[in-house]
Protein backbone atom coordinates (compact mmCIF):
# COMPACT_ATOMS: atom_id res chain seq x y z
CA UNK A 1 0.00 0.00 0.00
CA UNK A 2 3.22 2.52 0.74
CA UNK A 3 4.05 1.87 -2.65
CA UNK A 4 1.20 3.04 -4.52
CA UNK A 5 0.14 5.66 -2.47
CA UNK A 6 4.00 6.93 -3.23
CA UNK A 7 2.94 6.57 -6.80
CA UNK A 8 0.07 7.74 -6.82
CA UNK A 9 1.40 10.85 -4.66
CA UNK A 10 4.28 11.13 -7.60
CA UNK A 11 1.46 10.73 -10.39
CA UNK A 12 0.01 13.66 -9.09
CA UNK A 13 2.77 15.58 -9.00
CA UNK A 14 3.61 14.92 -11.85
CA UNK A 15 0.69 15.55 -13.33
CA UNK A 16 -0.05 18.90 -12.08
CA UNK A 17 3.01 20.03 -12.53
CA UNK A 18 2.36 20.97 -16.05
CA UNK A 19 6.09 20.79 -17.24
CA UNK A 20 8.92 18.52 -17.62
CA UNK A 21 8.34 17.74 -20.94
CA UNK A 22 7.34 14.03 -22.61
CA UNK A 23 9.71 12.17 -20.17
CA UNK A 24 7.92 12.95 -16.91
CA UNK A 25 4.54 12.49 -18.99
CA UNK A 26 5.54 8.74 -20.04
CA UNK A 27 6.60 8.20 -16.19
CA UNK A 28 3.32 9.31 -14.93
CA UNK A 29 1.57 7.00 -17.20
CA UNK A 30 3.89 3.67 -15.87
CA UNK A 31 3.31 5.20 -12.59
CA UNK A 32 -0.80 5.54 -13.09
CA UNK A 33 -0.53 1.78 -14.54
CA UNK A 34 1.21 0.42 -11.38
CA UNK A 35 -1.25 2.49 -9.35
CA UNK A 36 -4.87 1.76 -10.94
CA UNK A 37 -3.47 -2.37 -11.59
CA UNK A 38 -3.05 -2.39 -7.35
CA UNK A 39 -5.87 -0.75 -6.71
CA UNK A 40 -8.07 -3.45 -8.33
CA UNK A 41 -6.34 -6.02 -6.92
CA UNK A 42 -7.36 -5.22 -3.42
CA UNK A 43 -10.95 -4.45 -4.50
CA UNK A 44 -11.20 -7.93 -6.33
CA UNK A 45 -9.43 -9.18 -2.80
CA UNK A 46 -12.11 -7.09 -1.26
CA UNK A 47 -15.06 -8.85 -3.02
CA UNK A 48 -13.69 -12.43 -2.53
CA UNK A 49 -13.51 -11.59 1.10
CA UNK A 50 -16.84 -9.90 1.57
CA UNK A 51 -15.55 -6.55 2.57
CA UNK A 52 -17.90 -4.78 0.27
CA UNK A 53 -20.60 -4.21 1.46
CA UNK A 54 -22.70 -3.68 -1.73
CA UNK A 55 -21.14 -6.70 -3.22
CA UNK A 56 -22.75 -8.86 0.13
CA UNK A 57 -26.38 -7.40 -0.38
CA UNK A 58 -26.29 -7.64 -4.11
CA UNK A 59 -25.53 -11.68 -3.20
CA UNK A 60 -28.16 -11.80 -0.43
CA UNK A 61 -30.82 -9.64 -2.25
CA UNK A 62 -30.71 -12.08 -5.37
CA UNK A 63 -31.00 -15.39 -3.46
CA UNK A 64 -33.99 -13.89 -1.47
CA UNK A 65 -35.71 -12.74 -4.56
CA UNK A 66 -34.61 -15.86 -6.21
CA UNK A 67 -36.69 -17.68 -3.35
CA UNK A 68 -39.98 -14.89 -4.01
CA UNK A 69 -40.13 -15.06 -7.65
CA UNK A 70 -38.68 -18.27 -8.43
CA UNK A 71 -38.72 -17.36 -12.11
CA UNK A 72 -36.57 -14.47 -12.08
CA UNK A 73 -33.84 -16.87 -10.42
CA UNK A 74 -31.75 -16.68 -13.61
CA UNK A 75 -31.83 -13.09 -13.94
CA UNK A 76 -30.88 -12.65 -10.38
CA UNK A 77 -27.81 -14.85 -11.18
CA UNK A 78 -26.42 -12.85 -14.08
CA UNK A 79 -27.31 -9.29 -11.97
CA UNK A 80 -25.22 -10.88 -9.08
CA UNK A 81 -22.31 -11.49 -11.00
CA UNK A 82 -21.32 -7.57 -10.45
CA UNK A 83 -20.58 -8.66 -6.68
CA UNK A 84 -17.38 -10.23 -7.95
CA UNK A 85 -14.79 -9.83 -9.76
CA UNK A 86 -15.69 -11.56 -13.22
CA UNK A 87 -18.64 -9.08 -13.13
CA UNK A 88 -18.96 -7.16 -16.17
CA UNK A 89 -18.62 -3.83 -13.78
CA UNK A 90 -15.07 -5.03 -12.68
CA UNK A 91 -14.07 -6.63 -15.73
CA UNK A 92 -14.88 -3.20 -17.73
CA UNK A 93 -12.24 -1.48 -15.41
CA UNK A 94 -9.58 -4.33 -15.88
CA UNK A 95 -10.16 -3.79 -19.96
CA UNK A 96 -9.61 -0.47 -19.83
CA UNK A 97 -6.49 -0.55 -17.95
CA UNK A 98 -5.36 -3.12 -20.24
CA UNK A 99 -6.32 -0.64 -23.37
CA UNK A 100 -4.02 1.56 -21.88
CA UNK A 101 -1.22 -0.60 -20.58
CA UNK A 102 -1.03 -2.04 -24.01
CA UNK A 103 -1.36 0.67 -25.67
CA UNK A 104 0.52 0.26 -28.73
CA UNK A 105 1.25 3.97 -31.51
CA UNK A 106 -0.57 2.59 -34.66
CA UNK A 107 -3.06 0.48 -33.13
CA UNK A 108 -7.15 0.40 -33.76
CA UNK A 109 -6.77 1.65 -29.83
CA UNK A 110 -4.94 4.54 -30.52
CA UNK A 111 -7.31 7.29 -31.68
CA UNK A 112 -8.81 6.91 -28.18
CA UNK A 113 -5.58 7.88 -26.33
CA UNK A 114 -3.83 10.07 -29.13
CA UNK A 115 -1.76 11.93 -26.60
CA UNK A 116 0.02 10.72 -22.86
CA UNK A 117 -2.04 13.38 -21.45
CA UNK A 118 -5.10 11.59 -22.49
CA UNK A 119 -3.74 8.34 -20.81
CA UNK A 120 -2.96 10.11 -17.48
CA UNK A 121 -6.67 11.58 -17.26
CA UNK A 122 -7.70 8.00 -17.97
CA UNK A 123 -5.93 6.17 -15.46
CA UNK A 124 -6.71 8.84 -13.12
CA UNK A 125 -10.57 7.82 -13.90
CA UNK A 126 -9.35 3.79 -13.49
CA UNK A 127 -8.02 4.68 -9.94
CA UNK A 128 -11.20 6.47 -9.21
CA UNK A 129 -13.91 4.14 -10.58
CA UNK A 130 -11.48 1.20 -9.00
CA UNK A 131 -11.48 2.17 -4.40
CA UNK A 132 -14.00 0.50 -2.78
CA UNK A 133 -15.75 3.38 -1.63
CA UNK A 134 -17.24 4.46 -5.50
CA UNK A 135 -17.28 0.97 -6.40
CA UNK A 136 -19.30 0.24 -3.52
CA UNK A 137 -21.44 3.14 -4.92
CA UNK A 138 -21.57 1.82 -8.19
CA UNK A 139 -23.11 -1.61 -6.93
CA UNK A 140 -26.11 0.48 -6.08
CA UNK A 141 -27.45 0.73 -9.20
CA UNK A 142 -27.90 -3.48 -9.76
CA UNK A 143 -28.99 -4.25 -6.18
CA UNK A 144 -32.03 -1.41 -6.33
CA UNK A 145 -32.62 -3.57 -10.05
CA UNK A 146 -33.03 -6.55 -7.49
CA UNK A 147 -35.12 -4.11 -4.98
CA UNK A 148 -37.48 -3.42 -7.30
CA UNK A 149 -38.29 -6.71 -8.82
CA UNK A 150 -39.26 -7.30 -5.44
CA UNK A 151 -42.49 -4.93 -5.64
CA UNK A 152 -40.84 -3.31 -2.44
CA UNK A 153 -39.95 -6.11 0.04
CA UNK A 154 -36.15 -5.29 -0.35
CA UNK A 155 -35.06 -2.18 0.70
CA UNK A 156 -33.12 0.17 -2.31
CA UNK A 157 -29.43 1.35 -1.16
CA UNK A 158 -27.49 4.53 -1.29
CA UNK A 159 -31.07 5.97 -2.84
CA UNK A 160 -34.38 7.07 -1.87
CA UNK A 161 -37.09 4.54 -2.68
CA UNK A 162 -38.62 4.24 -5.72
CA UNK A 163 -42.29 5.42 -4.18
CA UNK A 164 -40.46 8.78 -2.79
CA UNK A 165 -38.27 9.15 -6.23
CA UNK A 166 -41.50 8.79 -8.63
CA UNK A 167 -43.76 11.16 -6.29
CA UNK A 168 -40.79 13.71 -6.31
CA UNK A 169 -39.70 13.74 -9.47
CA UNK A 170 -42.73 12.00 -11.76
CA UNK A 171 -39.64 9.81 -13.65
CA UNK A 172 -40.28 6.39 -14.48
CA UNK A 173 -39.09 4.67 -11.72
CA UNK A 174 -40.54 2.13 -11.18
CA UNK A 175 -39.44 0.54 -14.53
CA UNK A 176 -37.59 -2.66 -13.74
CA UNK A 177 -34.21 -2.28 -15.12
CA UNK A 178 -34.22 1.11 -15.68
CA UNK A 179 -30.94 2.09 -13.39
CA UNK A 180 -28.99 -0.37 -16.19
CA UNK A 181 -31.16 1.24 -18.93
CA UNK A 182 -28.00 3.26 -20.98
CA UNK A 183 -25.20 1.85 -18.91
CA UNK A 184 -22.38 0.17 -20.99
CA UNK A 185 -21.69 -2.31 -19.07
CA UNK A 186 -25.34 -4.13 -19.80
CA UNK A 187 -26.39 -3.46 -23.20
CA UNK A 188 -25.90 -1.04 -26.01
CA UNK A 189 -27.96 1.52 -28.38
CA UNK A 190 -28.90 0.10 -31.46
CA UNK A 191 -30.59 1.91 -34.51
CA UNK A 192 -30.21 5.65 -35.58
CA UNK A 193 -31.70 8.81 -34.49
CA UNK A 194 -34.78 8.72 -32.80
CA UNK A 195 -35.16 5.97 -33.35
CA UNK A 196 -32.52 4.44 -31.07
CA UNK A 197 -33.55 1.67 -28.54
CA UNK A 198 -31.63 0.23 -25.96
CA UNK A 199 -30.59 -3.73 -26.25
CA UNK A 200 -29.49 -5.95 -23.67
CA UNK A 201 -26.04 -8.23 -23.79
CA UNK A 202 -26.80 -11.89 -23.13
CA UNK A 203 -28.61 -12.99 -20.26
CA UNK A 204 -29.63 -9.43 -19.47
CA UNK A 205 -32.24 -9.33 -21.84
CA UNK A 206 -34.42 -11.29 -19.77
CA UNK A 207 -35.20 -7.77 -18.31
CA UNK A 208 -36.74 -6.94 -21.34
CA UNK A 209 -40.09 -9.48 -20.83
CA UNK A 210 -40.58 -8.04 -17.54
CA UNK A 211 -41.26 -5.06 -20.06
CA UNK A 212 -43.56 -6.88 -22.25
CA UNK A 213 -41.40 -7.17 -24.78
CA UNK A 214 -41.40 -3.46 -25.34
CA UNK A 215 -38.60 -1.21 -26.30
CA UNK A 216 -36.90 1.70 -24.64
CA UNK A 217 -35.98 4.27 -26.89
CA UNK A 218 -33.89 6.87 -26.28
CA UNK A 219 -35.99 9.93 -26.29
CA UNK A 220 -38.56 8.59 -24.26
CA UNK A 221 -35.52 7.38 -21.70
CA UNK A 222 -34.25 10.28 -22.13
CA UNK A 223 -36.86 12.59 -21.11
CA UNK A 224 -38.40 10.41 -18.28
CA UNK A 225 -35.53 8.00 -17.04
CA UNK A 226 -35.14 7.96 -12.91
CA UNK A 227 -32.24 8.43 -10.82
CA UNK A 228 -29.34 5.55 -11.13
CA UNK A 229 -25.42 5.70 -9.92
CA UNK A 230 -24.23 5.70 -13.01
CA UNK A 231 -25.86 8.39 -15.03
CA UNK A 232 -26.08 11.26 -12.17
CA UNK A 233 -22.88 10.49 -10.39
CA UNK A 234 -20.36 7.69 -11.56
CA UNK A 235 -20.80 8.37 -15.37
CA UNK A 236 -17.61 10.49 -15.26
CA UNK A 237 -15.00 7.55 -14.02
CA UNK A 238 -16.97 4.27 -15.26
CA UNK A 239 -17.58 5.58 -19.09
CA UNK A 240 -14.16 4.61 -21.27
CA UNK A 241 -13.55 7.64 -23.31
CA UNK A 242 -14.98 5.35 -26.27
CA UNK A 243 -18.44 5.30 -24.79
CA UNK A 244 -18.27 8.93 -23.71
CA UNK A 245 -17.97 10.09 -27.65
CA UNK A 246 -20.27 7.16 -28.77
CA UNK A 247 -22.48 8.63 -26.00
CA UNK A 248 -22.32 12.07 -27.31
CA UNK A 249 -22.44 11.74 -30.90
CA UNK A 250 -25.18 9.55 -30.40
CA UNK A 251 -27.36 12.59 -27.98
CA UNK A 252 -26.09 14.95 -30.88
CA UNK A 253 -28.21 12.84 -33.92
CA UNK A 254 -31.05 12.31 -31.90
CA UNK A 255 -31.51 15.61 -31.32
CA UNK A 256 -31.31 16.76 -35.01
CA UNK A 257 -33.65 13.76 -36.32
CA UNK A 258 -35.94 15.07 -33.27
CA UNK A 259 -35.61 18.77 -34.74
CA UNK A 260 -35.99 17.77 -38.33
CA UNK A 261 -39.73 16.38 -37.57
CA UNK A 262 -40.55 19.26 -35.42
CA UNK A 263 -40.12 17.69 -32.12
CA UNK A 264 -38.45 18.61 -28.45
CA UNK A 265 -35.79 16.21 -27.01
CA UNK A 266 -35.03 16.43 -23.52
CA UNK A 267 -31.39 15.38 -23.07
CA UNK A 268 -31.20 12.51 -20.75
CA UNK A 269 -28.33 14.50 -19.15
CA UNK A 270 -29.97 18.04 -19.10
CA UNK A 271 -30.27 17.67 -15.66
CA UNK A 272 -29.45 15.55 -12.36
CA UNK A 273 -31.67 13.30 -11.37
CA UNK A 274 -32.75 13.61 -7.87
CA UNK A 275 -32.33 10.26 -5.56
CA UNK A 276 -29.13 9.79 -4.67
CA UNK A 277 -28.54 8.86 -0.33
CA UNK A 278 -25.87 8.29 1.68
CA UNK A 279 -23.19 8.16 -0.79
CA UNK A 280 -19.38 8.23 0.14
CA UNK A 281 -17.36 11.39 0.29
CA UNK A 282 -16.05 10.29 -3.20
CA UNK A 283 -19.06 9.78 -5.06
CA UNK A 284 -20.23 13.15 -3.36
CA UNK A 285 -17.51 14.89 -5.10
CA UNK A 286 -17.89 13.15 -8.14
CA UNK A 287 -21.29 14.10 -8.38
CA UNK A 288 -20.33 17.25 -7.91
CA UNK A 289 -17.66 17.34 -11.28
CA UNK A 290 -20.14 14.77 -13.66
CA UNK A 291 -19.80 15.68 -17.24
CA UNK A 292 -23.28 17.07 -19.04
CA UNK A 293 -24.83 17.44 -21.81
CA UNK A 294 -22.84 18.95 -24.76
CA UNK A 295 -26.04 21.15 -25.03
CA UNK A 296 -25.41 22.27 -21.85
CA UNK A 297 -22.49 24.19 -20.20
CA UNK A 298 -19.07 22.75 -21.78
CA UNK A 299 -16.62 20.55 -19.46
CA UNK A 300 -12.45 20.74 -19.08
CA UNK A 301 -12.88 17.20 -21.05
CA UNK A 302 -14.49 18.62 -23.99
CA UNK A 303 -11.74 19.45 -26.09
CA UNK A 304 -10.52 15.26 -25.49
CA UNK A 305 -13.83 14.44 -26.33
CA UNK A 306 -14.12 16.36 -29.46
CA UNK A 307 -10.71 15.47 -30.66
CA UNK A 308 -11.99 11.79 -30.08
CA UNK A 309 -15.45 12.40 -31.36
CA UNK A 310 -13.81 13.52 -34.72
CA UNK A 311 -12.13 9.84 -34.99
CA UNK A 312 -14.44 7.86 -33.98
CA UNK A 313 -17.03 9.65 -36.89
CA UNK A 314 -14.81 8.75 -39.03
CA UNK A 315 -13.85 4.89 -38.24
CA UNK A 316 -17.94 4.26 -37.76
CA UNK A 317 -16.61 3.63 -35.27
CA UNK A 318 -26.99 3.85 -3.99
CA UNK A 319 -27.00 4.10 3.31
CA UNK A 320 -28.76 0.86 3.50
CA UNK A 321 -31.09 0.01 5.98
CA UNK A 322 -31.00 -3.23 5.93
CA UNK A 323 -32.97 -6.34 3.84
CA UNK A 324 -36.46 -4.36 4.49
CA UNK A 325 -39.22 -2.31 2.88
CA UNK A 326 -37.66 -0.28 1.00
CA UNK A 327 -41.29 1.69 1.21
């Protein structure tokens, strides 16, 4: 631990020092490697142990509503899977790191870190998005999944419940799924435009009969979705800066096909959603820095995103209170 809090301690240095030239840039970047690569090794440590304390409720919330709703039983499986380490939450942290690490001048890869600069604010997302404390955050959003497929009987954590969140804020809430709605980690946008609707990877999908069948597209989402982790607080560190420009340029057409037939589109990032509770001092902050909408004020990261945006147009490229009402 002395060691990477030296690095990190160094990284930062280095980092804000502004000067020194490509030599000192390169070292911060082995340095942030060395750093972030530690850093989820104790937090995978940390889940194998039981030390988060997210990671425990997601496991205990998805055998009791296996045991409730016996037929959601495989769903609850693949939504527990983030309590570990071969969760797609964990293993989307360990593939960015690995972008970077392996970063070679040349490669497909590239475009998305053209300068060391880019790397360093990267890495310095990976060692966010990677201490227990925001991870433990970012397990909120799948256990309140779990909370609300249980029609209430399981309490929602680090957020308000979902009858308090829909009477404050009139948002959809109470859509199963909808914190995972949008999140890269679980699905993807398919389609063009408005008409742009959200599909689930693999075993996830099974969310989509407890919607009928029916799609989500993004301008409805958009304008109505509720409060999750990731979009209002965590979006910042857990988005790679691939999904941040496919994010944007994707908000960017749907907003001109919505203009071109006349119509309003609400940004699903024009503002914060209300719900958040008991979050740690990280998240707090983080919530406090999370990019907008590019229709909205501009961000220190835009000119990264742009420069990104550009290339990737043109390769097509929740304080718990236990296992409760949650009412």
């Amino acid at each position: 631990m002395l060691i990477v809090r030296f690095a990190v301690a160094v990284l930062l240095l280095l980092s804000l020092s502004g000067c020194g030239g490509q030599g000192r840039e390169k070292e911060s970047v082995e340095l942030g490697i060395t750093a972030v690569r530690s850093e989820l090794q104790n937090l995978a440590r940390a889940l194998d142990n039981g030390q988060v304390r997210n990671a425990v409720l997601l496991k205990q919330y998805a055998a009791l509503l296996s045991e409730q709703r016996p037929a959601l039983y495989e769903l609850s499986a693949t939504i527990a899977q983030d309590a570990s380490s071969s969760g797609p939450l964990f293993q989307g942290l360990q593939s960015r790191l690995k972008t970077v690490a392996d970063l070679q001048e040349g490669s497909l890869s590239f475009s998305e870190f053209p300068t060391l600069a880019d790397r360093v604010q990267e890495l310095h997302a990976l060692r966010q998005a990677a201490s227990m404390p925001m991870f433990n955050d970012a397990l909120s959003d799948p256990v309140n999944v779990l909370a609300d497929l249980s029609n209430g009987t399981l309490a929602r954590v680090n957020a308000i419940s979902a009858a308090a969140e829909q009477a404050a804020s009139g948002s959809e809430s109470s859509i199963p799924g909808q914190q995972m709605v949008g999140n890269p980690h679980y699905g993807q946008w398919s389609g063009s435009g408005a008409n742009s609707f959200w599909v689930w990877y693999g075993q996830y999908a099974l969310i989509s009969r407890l919607l009928g069948g029916g799609r989500s597209y993004y301008g409805d989402w958009g304008a109505r979705r509720g409060y999750s982790y990731y979009h209002d607080v965590g979006r910042r560190s857990y988005s790679s800066p691939r999904h941040k420009a496919s994010q944007s340029l994707r908000e960017q057409a749907v907003k001109k096909d919505f203009r071109s037939q006349g119509k309003r589109f609400t940004s699903p990032y024009a503002r914060t959603r209300a719900g958040a509770s008991g979050l740690s001092r990280a998240s707090t902050a983080q919530s406090k820095a999370v990019f907008t909408s590019p229709y909205s004020k501009r961000t220190s990261s835009s000119k990264h995103q742009s420069s990104y945006q550009s290339s990737a147009r043109n390769s097509n490229s929740r304080t718990t209170r236990g296992i409760s009402r949650g009412k």
